[in-house]
PDB file of N, CA and C in Angstrom:
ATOM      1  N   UNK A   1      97.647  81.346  78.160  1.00  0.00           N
ATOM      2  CA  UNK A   1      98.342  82.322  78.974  1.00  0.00           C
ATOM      3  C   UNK A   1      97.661  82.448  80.335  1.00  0.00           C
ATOM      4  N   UNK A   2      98.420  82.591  81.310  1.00  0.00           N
ATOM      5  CA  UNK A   2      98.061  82.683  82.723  1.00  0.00           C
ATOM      6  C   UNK A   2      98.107  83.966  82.872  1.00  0.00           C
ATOM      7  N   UNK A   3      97.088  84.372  83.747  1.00  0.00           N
ATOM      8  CA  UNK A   3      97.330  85.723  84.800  1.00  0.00           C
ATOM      9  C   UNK A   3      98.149  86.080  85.809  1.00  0.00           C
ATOM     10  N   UNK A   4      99.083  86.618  86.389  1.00  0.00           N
ATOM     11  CA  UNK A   4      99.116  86.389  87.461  1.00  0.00           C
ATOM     12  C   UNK A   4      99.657  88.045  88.125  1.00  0.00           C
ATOM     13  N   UNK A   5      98.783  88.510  87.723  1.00  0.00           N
ATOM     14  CA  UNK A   5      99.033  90.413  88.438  1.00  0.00           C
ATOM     15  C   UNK A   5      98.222  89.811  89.753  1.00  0.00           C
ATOM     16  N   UNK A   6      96.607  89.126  89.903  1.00  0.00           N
ATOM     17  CA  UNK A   6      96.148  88.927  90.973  1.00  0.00           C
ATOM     18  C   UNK A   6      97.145  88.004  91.940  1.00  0.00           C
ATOM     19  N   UNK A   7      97.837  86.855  91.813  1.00  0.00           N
ATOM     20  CA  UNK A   7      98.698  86.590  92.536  1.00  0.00           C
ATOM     21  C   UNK A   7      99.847  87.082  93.259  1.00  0.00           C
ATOM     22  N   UNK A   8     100.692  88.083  92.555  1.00  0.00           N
ATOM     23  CA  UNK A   8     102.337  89.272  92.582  1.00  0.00           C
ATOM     24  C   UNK A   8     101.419  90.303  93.596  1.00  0.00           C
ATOM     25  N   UNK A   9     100.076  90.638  93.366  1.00  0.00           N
ATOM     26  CA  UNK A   9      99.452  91.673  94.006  1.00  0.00           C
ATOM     27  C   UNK A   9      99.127  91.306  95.312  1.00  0.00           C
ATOM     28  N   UNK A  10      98.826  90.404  95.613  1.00  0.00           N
ATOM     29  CA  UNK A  10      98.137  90.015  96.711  1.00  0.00           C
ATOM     30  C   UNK A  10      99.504  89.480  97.362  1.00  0.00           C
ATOM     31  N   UNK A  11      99.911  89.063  97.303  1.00  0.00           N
ATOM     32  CA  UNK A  11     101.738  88.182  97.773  1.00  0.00           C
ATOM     33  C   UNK A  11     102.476  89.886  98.637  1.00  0.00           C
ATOM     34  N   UNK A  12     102.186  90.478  97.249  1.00  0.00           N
ATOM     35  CA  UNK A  12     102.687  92.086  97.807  1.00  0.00           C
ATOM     36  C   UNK A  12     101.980  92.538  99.012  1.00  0.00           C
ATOM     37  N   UNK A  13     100.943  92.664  98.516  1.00  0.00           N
ATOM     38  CA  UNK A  13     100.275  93.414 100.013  1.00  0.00           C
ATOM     39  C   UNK A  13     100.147  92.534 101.418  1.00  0.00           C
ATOM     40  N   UNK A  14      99.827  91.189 101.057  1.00  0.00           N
ATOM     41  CA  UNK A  14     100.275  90.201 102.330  1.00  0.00           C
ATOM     42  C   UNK A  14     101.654  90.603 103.032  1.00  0.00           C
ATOM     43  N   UNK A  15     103.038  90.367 102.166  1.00  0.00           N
ATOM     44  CA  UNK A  15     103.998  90.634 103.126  1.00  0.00           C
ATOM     45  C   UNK A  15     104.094  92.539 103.301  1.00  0.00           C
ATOM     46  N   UNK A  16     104.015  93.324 102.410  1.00  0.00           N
ATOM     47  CA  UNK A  16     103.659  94.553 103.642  1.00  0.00           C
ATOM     48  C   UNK A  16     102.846  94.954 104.685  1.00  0.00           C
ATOM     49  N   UNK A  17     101.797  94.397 104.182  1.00  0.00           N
ATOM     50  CA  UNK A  17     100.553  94.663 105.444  1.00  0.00           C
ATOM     51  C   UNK A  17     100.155  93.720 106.745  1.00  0.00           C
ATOM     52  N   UNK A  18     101.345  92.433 106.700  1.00  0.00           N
ATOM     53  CA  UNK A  18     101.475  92.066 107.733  1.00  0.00           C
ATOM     54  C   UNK A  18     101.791  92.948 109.162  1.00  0.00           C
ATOM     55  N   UNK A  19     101.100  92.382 109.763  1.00  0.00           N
ATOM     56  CA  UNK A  19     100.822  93.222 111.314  1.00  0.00           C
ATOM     57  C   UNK A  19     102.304  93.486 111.524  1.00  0.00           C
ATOM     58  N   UNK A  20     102.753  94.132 112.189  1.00  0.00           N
ATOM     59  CA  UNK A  20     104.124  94.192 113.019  1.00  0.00           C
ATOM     60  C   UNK A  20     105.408  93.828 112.255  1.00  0.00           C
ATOM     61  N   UNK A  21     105.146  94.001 110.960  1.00  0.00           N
ATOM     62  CA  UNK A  21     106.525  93.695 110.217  1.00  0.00           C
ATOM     63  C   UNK A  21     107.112  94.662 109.897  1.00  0.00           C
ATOM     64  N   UNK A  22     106.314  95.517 109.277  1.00  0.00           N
ATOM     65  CA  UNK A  22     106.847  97.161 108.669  1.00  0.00           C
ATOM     66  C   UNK A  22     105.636  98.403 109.761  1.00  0.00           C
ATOM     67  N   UNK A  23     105.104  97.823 109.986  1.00  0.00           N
ATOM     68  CA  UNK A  23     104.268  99.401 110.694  1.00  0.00           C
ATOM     69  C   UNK A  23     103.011  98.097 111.335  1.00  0.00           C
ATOM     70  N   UNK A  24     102.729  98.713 112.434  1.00  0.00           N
ATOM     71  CA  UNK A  24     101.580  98.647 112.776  1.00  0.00           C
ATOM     72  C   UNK A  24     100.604  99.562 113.291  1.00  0.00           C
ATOM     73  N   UNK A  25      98.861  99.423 112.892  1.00  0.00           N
ATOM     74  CA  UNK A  25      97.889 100.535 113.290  1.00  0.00           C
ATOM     75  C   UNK A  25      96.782  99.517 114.012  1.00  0.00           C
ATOM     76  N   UNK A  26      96.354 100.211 115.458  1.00  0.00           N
ATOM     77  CA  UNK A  26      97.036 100.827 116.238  1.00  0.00           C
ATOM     78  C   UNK A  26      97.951  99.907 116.843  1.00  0.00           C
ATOM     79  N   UNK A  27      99.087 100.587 117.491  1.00  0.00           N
ATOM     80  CA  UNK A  27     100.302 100.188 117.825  1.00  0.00           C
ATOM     81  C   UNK A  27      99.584 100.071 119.437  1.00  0.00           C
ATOM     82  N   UNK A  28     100.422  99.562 120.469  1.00  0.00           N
ATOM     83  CA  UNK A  28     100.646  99.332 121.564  1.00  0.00           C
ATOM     84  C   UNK A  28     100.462 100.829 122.424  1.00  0.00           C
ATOM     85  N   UNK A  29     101.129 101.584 122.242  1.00  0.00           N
ATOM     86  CA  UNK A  29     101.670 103.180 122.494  1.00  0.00           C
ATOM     87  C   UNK A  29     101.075 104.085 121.879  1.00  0.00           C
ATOM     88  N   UNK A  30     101.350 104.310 120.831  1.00  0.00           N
ATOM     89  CA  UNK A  30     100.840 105.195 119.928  1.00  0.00           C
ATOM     90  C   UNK A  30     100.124 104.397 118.775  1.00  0.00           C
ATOM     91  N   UNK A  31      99.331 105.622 117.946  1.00  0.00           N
ATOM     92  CA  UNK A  31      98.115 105.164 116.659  1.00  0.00           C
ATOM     93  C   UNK A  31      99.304 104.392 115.630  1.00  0.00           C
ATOM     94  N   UNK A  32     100.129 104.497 115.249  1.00  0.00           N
ATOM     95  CA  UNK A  32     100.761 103.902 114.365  1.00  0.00           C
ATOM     96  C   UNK A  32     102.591 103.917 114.925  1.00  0.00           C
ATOM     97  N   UNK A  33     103.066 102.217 114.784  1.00  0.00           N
ATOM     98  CA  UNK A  33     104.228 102.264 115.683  1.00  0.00           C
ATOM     99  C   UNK A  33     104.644 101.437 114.178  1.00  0.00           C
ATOM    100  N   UNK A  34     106.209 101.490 114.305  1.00  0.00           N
ATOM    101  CA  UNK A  34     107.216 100.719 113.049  1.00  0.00           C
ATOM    102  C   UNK A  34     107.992  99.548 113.600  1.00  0.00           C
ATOM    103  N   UNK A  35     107.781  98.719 112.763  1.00  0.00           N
ATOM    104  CA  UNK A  35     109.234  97.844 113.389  1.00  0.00           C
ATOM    105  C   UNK A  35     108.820  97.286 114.523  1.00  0.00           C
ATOM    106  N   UNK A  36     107.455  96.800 115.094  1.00  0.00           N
ATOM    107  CA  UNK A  36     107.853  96.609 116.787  1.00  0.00           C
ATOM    108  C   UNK A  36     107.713  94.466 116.373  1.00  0.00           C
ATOM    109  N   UNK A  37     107.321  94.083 115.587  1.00  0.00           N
ATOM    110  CA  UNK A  37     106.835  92.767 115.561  1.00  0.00           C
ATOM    111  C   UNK A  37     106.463  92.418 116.466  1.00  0.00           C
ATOM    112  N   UNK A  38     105.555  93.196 117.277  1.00  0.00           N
ATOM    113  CA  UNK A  38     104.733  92.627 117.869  1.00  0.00           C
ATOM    114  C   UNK A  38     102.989  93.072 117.718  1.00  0.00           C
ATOM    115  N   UNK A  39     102.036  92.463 117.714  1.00  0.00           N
ATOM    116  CA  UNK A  39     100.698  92.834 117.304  1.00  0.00           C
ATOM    117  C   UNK A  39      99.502  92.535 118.351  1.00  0.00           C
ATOM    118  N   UNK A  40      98.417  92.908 117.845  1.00  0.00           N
ATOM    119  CA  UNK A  40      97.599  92.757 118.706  1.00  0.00           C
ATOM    120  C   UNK A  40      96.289  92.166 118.127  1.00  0.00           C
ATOM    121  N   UNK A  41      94.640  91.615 118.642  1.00  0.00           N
ATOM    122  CA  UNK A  41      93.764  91.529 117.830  1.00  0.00           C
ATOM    123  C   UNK A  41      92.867  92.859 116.791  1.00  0.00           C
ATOM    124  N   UNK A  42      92.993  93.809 117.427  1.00  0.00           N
ATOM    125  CA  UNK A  42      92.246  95.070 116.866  1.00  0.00           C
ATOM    126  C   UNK A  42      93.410  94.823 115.258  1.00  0.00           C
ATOM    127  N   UNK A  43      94.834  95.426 115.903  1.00  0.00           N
ATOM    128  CA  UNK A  43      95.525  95.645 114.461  1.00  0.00           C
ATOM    129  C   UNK A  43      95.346  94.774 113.653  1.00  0.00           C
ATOM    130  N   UNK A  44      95.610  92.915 113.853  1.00  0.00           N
ATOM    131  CA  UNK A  44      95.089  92.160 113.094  1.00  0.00           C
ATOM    132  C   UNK A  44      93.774  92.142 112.243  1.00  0.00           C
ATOM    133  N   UNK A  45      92.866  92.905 112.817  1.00  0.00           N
ATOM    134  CA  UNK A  45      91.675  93.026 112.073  1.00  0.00           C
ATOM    135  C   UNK A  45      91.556  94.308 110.837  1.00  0.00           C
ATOM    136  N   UNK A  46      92.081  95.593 111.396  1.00  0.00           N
ATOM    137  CA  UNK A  46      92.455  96.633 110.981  1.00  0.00           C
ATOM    138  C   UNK A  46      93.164  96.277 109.348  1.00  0.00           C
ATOM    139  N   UNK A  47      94.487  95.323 109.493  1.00  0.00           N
ATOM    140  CA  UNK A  47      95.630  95.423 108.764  1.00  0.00           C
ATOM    141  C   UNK A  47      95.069  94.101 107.909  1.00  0.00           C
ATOM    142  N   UNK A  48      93.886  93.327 108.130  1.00  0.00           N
ATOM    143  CA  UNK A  48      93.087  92.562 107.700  1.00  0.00           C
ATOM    144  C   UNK A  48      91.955  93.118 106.595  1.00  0.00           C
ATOM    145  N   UNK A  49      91.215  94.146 106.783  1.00  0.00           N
ATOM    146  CA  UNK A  49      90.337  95.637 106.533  1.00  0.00           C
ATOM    147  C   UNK A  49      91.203  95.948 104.997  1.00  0.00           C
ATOM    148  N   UNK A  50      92.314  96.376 105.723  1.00  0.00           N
ATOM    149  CA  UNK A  50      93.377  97.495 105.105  1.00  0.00           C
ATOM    150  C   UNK A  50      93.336  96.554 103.838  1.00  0.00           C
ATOM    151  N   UNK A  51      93.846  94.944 104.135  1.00  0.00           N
ATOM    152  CA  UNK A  51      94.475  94.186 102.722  1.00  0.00           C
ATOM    153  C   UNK A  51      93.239  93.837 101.884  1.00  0.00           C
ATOM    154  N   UNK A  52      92.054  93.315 102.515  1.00  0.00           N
ATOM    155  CA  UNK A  52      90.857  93.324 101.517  1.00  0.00           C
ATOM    156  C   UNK A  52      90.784  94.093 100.365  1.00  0.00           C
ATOM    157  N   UNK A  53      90.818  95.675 101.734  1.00  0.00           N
ATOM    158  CA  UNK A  53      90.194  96.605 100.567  1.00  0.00           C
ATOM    159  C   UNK A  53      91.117  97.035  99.524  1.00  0.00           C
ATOM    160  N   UNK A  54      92.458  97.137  99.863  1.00  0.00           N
ATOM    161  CA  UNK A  54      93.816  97.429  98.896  1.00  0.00           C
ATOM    162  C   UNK A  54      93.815  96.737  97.353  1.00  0.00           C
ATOM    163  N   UNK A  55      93.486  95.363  98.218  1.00  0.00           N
ATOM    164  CA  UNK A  55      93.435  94.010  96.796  1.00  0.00           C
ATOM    165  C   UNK A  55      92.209  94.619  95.995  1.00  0.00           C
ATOM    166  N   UNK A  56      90.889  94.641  96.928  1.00  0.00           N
ATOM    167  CA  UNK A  56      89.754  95.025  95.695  1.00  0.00           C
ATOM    168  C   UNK A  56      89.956  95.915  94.760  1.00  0.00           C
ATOM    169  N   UNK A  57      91.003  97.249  94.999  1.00  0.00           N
ATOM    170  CA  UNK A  57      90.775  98.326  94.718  1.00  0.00           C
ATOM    171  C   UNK A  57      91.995  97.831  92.989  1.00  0.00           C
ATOM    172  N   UNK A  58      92.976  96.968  93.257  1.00  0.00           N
ATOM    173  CA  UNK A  58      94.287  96.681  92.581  1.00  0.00           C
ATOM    174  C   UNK A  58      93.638  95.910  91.661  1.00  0.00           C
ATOM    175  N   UNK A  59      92.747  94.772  92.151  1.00  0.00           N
ATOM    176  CA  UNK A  59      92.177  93.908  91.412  1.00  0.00           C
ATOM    177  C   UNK A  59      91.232  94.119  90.168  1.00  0.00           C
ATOM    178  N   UNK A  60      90.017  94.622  91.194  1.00  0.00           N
ATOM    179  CA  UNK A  60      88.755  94.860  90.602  1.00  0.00           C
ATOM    180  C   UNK A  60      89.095  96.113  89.872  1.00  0.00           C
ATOM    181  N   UNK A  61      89.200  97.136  90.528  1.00  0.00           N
ATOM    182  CA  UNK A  61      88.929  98.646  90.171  1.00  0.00           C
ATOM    183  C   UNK A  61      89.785  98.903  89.174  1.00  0.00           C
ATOM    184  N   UNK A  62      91.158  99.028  89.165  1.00  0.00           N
ATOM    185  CA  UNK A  62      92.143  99.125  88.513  1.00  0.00           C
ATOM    186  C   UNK A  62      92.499  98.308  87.372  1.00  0.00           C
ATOM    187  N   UNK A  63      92.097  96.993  87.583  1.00  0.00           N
ATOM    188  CA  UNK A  63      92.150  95.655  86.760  1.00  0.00           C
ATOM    189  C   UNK A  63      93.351  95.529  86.509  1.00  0.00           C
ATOM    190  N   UNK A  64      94.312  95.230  87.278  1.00  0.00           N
ATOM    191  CA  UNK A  64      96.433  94.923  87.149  1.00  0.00           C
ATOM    192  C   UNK A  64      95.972  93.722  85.913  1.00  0.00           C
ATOM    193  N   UNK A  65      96.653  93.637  84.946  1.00  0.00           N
ATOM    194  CA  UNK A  65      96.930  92.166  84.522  1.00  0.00           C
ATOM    195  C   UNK A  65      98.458  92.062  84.222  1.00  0.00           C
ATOM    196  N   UNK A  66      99.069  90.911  84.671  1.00  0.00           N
ATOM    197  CA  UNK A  66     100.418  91.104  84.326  1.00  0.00           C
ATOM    198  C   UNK A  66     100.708  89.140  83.581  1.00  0.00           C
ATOM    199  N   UNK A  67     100.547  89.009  82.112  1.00  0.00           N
ATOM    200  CA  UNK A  67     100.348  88.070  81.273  1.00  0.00           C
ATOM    201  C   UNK A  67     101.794  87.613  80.876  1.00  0.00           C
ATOM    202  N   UNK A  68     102.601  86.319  81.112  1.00  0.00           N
ATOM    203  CA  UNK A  68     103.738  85.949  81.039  1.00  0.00           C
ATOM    204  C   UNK A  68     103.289  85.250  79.733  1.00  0.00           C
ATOM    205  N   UNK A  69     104.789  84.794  79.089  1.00  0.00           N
ATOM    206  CA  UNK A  69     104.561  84.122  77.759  1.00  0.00           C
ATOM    207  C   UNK A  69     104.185  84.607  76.565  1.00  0.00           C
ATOM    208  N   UNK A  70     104.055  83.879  75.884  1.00  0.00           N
ATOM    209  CA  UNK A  70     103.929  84.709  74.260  1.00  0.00           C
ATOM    210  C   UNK A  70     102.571  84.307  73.841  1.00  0.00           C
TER     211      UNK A  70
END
Protein backbone atom coordinates (compact mmCIF):
# COMPACT_ATOMS: atom_id res chain seq x y z
CA UNK A 1 0.00 0.00 0.00
CA UNK A 2 1.12 3.49 -0.93
CA UNK A 3 0.74 6.72 0.94
CA UNK A 4 -0.28 9.42 -0.59
CA UNK A 5 -2.01 12.14 2.01
CA UNK A 6 1.81 13.64 1.72
CA UNK A 7 1.41 14.01 -2.04
CA UNK A 8 -2.90 15.36 -2.26
CA UNK A 9 -1.40 17.67 0.66
CA UNK A 10 1.29 19.28 -0.74
CA UNK A 11 -0.36 19.45 -4.58
CA UNK A 12 -3.13 21.30 -2.33
CA UNK A 13 -1.24 23.82 -0.75
CA UNK A 14 1.09 24.39 -3.90
CA UNK A 15 -1.92 25.37 -6.07
CA UNK A 16 -3.51 27.63 -3.23
CA UNK A 17 -0.54 29.22 -1.97
CA UNK A 18 0.71 30.07 -5.22
CA UNK A 19 1.67 33.76 -5.30
CA UNK A 20 -1.01 35.79 -7.16
CA UNK A 21 -3.50 33.13 -7.92
CA UNK A 22 -5.99 33.36 -5.05
CA UNK A 23 -4.48 36.14 -2.64
CA UNK A 24 -1.32 37.58 -2.36
CA UNK A 25 0.83 38.83 1.00
CA UNK A 26 2.22 41.56 0.64
CA UNK A 27 0.37 42.74 -2.32
CA UNK A 28 1.60 45.67 -4.49
CA UNK A 29 -0.94 48.29 -2.65
CA UNK A 30 -2.04 46.93 0.22
CA UNK A 31 -0.77 43.96 2.99
CA UNK A 32 -2.91 41.40 1.35
CA UNK A 33 -4.49 41.88 -2.36
CA UNK A 34 -6.86 38.90 -4.28
CA UNK A 35 -6.91 37.91 -7.67
CA UNK A 36 -4.19 40.33 -8.98
CA UNK A 37 -1.74 37.45 -10.71
CA UNK A 38 0.70 39.38 -10.41
CA UNK A 39 3.69 38.89 -7.67
CA UNK A 40 6.63 40.04 -6.41
CA UNK A 41 10.11 38.61 -4.72
CA UNK A 42 9.23 39.36 -0.92
CA UNK A 43 5.60 37.56 -1.57
CA UNK A 44 7.35 34.73 -3.33
CA UNK A 45 9.37 34.16 -0.32
CA UNK A 46 6.57 34.87 2.22
CA UNK A 47 3.99 32.41 0.28
CA UNK A 48 7.22 30.09 0.09
CA UNK A 49 7.52 30.42 4.36
CA UNK A 50 3.69 30.08 4.42
CA UNK A 51 3.83 26.46 2.25
CA UNK A 52 6.85 24.92 4.20
CA UNK A 53 5.42 25.57 7.30
CA UNK A 54 1.59 24.55 6.37
CA UNK A 55 3.06 21.10 4.88
CA UNK A 56 5.19 20.51 8.18
CA UNK A 57 2.39 21.19 10.32
CA UNK A 58 -0.22 18.61 7.83
CA UNK A 59 2.58 16.25 7.50
CA UNK A 60 4.62 15.90 10.50
CA UNK A 61 2.41 17.27 13.28
CA UNK A 62 -0.91 16.09 12.34
CA UNK A 63 0.37 12.93 10.46
CA UNK A 64 -2.60 13.03 7.27
CA UNK A 65 -2.34 9.43 5.93
CA UNK A 66 -4.66 8.84 3.18
CA UNK A 67 -3.92 4.73 2.14
CA UNK A 68 -5.63 3.62 -1.31
CA UNK A 69 -6.30 -0.12 -1.93
CA UNK A 70 -7.09 -2.96 0.14
Amino acid sequence: MQDWGPVLISLVLFILLSPGLLFQVPGKCRAIEFGKFQTSAISILIHTILFFALDAVFLVAIGVRINLGS
